[in-house]
N, C-alpha and C. Protein backbone atom coordinates (compact mmCIF):
# COMPACT_ATOMS: atom_id res chain seq x y z
N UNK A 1 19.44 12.84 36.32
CA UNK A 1 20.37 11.86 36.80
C UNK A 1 19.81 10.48 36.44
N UNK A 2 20.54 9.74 35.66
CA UNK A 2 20.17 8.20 35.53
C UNK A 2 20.96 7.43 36.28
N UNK A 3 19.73 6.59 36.91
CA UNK A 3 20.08 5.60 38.22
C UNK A 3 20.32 4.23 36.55
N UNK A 4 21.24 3.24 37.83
CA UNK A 4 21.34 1.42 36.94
C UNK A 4 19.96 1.18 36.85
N UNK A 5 18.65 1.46 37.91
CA UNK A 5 17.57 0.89 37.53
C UNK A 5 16.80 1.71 36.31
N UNK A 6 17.11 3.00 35.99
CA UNK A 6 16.37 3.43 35.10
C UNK A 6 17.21 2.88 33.32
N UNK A 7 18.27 2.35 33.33
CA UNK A 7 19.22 2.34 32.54
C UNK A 7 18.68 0.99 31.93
N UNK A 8 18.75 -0.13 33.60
CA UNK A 8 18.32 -1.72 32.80
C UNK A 8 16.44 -1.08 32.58
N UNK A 9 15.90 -0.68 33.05
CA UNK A 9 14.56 -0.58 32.51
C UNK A 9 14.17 -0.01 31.28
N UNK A 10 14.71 0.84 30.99
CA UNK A 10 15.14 1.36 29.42
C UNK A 10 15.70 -0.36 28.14
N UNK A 11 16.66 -0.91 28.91
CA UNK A 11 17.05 -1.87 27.88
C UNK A 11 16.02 -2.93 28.13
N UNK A 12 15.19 -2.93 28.99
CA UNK A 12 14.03 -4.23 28.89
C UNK A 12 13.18 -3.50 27.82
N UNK A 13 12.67 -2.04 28.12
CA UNK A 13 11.99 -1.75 27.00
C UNK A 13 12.17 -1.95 25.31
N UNK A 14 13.39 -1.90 25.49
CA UNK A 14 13.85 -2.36 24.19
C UNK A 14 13.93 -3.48 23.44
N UNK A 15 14.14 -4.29 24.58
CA UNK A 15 14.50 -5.51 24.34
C UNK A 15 12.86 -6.17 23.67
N UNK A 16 11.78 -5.61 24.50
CA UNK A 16 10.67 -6.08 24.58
C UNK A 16 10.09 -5.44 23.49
N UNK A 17 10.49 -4.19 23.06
CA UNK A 17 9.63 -3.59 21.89
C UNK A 17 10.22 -4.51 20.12
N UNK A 18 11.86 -4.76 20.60
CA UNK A 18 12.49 -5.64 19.75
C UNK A 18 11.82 -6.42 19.50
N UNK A 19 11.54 -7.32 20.23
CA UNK A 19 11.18 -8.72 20.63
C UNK A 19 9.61 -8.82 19.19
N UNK A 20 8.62 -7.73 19.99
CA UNK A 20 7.62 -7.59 19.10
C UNK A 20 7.63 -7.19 17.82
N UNK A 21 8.53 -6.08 17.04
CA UNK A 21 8.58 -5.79 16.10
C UNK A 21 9.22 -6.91 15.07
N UNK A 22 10.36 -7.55 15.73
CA UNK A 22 10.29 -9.18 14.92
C UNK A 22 9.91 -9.90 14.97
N UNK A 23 8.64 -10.06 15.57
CA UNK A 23 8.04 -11.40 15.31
C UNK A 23 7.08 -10.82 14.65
N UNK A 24 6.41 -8.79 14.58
CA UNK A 24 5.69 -8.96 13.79
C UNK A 24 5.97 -9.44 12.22
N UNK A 25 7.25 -8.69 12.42
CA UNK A 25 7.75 -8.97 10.74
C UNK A 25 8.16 -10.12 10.25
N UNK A 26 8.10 -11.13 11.06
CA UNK A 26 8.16 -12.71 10.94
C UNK A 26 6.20 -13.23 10.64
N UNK A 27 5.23 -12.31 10.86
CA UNK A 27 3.82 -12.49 11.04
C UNK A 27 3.59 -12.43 9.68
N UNK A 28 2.12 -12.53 9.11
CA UNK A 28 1.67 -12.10 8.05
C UNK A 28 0.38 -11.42 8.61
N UNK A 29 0.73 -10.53 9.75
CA UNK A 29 -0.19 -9.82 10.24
C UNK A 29 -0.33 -8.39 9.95
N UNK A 30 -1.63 -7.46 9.78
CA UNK A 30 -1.25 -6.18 9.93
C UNK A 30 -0.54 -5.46 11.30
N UNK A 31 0.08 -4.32 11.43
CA UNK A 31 0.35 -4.04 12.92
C UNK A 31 -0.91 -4.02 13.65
N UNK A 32 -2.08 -3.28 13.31
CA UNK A 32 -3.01 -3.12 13.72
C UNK A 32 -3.53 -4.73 14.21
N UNK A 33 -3.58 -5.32 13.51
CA UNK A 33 -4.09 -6.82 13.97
C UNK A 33 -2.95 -7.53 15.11
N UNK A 34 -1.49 -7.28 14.96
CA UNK A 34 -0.59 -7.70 15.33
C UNK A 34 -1.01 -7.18 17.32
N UNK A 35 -0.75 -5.71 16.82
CA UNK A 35 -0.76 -5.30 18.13
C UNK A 35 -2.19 -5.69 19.67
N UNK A 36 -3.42 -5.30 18.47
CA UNK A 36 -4.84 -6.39 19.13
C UNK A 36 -4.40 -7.28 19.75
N UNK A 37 -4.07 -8.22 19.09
CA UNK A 37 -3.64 -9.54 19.01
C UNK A 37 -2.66 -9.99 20.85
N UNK A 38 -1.87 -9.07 20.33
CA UNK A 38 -0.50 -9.11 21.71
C UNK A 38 -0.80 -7.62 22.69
N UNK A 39 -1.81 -7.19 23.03
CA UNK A 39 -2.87 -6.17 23.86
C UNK A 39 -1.61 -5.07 23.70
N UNK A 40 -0.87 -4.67 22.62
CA UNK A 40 0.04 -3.59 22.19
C UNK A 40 -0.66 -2.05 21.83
N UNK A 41 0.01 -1.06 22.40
CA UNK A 41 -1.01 0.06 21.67
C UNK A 41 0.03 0.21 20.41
N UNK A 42 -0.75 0.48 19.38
CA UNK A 42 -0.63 0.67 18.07
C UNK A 42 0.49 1.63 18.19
N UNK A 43 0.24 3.11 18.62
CA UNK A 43 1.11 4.02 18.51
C UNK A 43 2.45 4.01 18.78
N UNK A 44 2.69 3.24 20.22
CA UNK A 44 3.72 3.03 20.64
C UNK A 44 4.78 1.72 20.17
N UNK A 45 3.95 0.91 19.46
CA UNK A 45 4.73 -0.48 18.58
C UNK A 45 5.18 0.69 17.55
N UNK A 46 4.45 1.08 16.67
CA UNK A 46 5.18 2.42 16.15
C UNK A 46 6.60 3.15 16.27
N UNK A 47 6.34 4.14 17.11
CA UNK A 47 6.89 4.70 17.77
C UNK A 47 8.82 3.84 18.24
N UNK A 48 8.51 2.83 18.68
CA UNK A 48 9.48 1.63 19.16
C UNK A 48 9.91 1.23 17.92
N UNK A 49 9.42 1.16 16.73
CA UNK A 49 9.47 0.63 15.43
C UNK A 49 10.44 1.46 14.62
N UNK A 50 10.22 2.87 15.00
CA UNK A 50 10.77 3.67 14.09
C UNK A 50 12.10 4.17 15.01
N UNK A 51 12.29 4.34 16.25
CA UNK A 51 13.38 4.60 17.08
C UNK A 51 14.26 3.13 17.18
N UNK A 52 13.85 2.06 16.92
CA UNK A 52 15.16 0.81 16.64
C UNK A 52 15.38 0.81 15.28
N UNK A 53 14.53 1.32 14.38
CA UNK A 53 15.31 1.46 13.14
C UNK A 53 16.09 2.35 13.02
N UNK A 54 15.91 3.68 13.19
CA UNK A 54 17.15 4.79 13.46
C UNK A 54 18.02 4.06 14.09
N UNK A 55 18.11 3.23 15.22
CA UNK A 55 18.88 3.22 16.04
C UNK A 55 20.06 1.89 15.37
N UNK A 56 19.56 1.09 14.35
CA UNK A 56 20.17 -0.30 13.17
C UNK A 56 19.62 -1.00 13.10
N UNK A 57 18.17 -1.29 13.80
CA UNK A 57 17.55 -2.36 13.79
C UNK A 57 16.84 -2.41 11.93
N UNK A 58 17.54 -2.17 10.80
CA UNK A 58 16.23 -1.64 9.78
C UNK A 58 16.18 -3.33 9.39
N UNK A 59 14.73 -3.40 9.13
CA UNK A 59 14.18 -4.66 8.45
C UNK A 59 14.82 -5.05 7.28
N UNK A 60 14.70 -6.54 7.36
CA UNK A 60 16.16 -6.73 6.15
C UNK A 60 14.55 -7.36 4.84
N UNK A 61 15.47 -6.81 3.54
CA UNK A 61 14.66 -7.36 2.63
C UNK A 61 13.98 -8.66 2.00
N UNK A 62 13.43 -8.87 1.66
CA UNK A 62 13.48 -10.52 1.37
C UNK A 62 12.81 -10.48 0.55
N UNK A 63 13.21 -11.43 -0.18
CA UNK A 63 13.53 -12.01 -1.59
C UNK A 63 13.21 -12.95 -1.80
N UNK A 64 12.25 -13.30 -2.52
CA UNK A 64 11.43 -14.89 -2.82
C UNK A 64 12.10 -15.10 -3.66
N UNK A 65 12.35 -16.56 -4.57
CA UNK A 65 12.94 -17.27 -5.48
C UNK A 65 12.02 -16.81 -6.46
N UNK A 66 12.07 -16.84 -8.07
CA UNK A 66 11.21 -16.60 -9.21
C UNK A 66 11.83 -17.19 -10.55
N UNK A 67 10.98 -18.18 -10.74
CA UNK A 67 11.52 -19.12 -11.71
C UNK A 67 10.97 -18.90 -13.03
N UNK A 68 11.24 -18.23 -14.23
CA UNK A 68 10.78 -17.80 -14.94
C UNK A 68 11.37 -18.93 -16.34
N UNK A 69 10.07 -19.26 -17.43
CA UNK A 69 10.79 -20.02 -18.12
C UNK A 69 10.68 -19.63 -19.30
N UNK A 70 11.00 -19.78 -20.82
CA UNK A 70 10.64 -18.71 -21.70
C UNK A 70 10.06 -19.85 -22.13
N UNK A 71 8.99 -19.33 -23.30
CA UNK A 71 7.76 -20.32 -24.07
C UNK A 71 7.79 -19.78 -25.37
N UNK A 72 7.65 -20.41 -26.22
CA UNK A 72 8.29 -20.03 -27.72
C UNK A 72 6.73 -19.34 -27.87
N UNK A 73 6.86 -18.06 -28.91
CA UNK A 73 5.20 -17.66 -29.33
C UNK A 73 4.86 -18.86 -29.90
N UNK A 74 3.23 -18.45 -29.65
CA UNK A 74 2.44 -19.23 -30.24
C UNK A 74 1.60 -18.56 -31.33
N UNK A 75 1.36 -19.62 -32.27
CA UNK A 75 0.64 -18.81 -33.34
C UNK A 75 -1.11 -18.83 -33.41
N UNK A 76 -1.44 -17.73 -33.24
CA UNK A 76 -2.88 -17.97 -32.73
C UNK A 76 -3.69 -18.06 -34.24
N UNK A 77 -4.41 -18.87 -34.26
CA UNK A 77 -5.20 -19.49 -35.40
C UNK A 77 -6.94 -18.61 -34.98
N UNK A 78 -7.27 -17.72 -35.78
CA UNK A 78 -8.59 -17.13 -35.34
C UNK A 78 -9.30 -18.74 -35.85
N UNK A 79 -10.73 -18.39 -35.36
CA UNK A 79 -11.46 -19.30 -35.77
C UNK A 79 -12.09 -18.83 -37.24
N UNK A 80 -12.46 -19.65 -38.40
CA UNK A 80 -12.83 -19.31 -39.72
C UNK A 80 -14.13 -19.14 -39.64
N UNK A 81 -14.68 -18.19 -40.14
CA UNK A 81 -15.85 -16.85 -39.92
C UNK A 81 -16.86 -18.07 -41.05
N UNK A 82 -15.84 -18.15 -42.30
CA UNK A 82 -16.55 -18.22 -43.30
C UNK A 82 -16.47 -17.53 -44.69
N UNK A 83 -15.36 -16.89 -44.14
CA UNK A 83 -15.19 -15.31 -45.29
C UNK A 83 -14.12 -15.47 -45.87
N UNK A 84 -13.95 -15.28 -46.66
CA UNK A 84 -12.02 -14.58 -47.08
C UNK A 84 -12.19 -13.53 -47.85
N UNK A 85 -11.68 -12.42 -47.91
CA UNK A 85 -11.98 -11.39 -48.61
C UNK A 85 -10.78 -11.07 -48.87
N UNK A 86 -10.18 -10.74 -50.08
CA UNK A 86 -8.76 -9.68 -50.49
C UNK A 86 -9.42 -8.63 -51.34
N UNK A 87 -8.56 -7.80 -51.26
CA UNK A 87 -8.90 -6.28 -51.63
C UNK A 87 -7.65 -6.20 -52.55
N UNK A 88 -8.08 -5.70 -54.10
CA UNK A 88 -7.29 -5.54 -54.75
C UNK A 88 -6.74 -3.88 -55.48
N UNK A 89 -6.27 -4.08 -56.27
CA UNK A 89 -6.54 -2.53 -56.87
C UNK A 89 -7.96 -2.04 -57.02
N UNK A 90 -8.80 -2.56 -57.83
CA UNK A 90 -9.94 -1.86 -58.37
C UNK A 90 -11.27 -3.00 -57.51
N UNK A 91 -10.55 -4.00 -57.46
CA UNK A 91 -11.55 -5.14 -57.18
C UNK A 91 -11.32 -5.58 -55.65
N UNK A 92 -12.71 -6.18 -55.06
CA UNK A 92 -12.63 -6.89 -54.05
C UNK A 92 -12.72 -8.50 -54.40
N UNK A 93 -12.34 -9.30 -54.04
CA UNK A 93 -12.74 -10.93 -54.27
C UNK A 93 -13.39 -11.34 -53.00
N UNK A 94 -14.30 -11.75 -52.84
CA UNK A 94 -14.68 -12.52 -52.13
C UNK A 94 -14.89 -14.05 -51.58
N UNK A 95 -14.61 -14.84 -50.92
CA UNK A 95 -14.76 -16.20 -51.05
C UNK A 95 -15.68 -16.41 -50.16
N UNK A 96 -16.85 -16.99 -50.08
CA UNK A 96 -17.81 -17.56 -48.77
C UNK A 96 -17.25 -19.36 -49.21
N UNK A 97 -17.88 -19.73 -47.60
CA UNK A 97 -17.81 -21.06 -47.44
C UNK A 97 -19.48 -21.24 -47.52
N UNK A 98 -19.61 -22.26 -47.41
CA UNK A 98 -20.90 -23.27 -47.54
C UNK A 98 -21.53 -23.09 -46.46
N UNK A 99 -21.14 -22.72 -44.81
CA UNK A 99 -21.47 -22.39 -43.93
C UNK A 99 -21.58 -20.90 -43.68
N UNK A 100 -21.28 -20.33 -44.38
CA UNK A 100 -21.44 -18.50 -44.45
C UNK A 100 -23.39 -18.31 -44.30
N UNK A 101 -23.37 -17.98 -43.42
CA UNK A 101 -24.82 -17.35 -43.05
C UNK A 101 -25.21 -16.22 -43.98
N UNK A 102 -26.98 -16.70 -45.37
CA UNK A 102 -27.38 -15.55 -45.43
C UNK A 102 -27.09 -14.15 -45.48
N UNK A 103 -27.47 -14.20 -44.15
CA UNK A 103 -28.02 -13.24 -43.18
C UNK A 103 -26.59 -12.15 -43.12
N UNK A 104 -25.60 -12.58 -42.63
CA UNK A 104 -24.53 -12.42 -42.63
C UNK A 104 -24.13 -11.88 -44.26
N UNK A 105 -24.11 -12.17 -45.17
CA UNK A 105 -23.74 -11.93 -46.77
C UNK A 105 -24.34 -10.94 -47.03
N UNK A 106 -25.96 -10.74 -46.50
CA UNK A 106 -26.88 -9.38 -47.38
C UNK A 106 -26.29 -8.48 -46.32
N UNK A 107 -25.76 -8.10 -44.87
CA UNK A 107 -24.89 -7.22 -44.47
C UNK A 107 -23.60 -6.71 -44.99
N UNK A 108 -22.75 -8.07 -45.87
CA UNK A 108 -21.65 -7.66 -46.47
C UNK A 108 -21.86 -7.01 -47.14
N UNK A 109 -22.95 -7.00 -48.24
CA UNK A 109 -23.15 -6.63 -49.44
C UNK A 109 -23.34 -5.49 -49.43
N UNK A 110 -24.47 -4.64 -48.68
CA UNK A 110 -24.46 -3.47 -48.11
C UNK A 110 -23.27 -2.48 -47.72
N UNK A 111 -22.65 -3.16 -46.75
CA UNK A 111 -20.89 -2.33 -46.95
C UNK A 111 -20.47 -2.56 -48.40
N UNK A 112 -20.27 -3.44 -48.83
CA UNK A 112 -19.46 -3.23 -50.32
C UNK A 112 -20.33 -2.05 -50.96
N UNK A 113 -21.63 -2.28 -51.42
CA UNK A 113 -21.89 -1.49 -51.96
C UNK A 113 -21.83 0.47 -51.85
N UNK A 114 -21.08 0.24 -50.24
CA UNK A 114 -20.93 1.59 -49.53
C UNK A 114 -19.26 2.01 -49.86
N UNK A 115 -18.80 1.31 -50.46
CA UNK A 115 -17.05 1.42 -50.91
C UNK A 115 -17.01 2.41 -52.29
């Protein structure tokens, strides 16, 4: 048998579990921190969470603004080694610069001579 007092005490519960579940979702809190926070047991913010959503309360989505702008490619310029090399039919050409390292050339030479 439900008495008026068990009926309005039922809608305070609600009202009150309402109350918390939107302001968590107004928070940038975890529940876990949320509930600490407002001396809530975890299970039962839960629990209250998932019986007002069945019931229409479901959390509405939201949607940030996103301003996206397009940027023409860019052409990426490696930095110059020092080298230019084309590969031909029978032949390789090589070009060094004036700054071509040695050191660097008697390694090329070694691969070429491995072709």
């Amino acid at each position: 048998m439900t008495t008026r007092t068990q009926g309005k005490s039922a809608q305070y519960k609600a009202a009150f579990w309402r109350y918390h579940i939107e302001n968590h979702s107004r928070s940038s809190l975890s529940q876990i921190r949320y509930c600490r926070d407002h001396a809530l047991a975890l299970s039962t913010f839960q629990h209250w969470k998932r019986k007002l959503n069945a019931d229409g309360l479901q959390e509405k989505a939201r949607f940030y603004p996103l301003t996206v702008q397009a940027t023409p490619p860019q052409q990426h310029k490696l930095p110059s080694s020092g080298l230019t090399m084309r590969v031909g039919n029978d032949e390789v050409l090589v070009e060094l610069a004036e700054e071509f390292s040695a050191r660097a050339l008697k390694k090329l030479l070694v691969v070429l001579r491995q072709l």
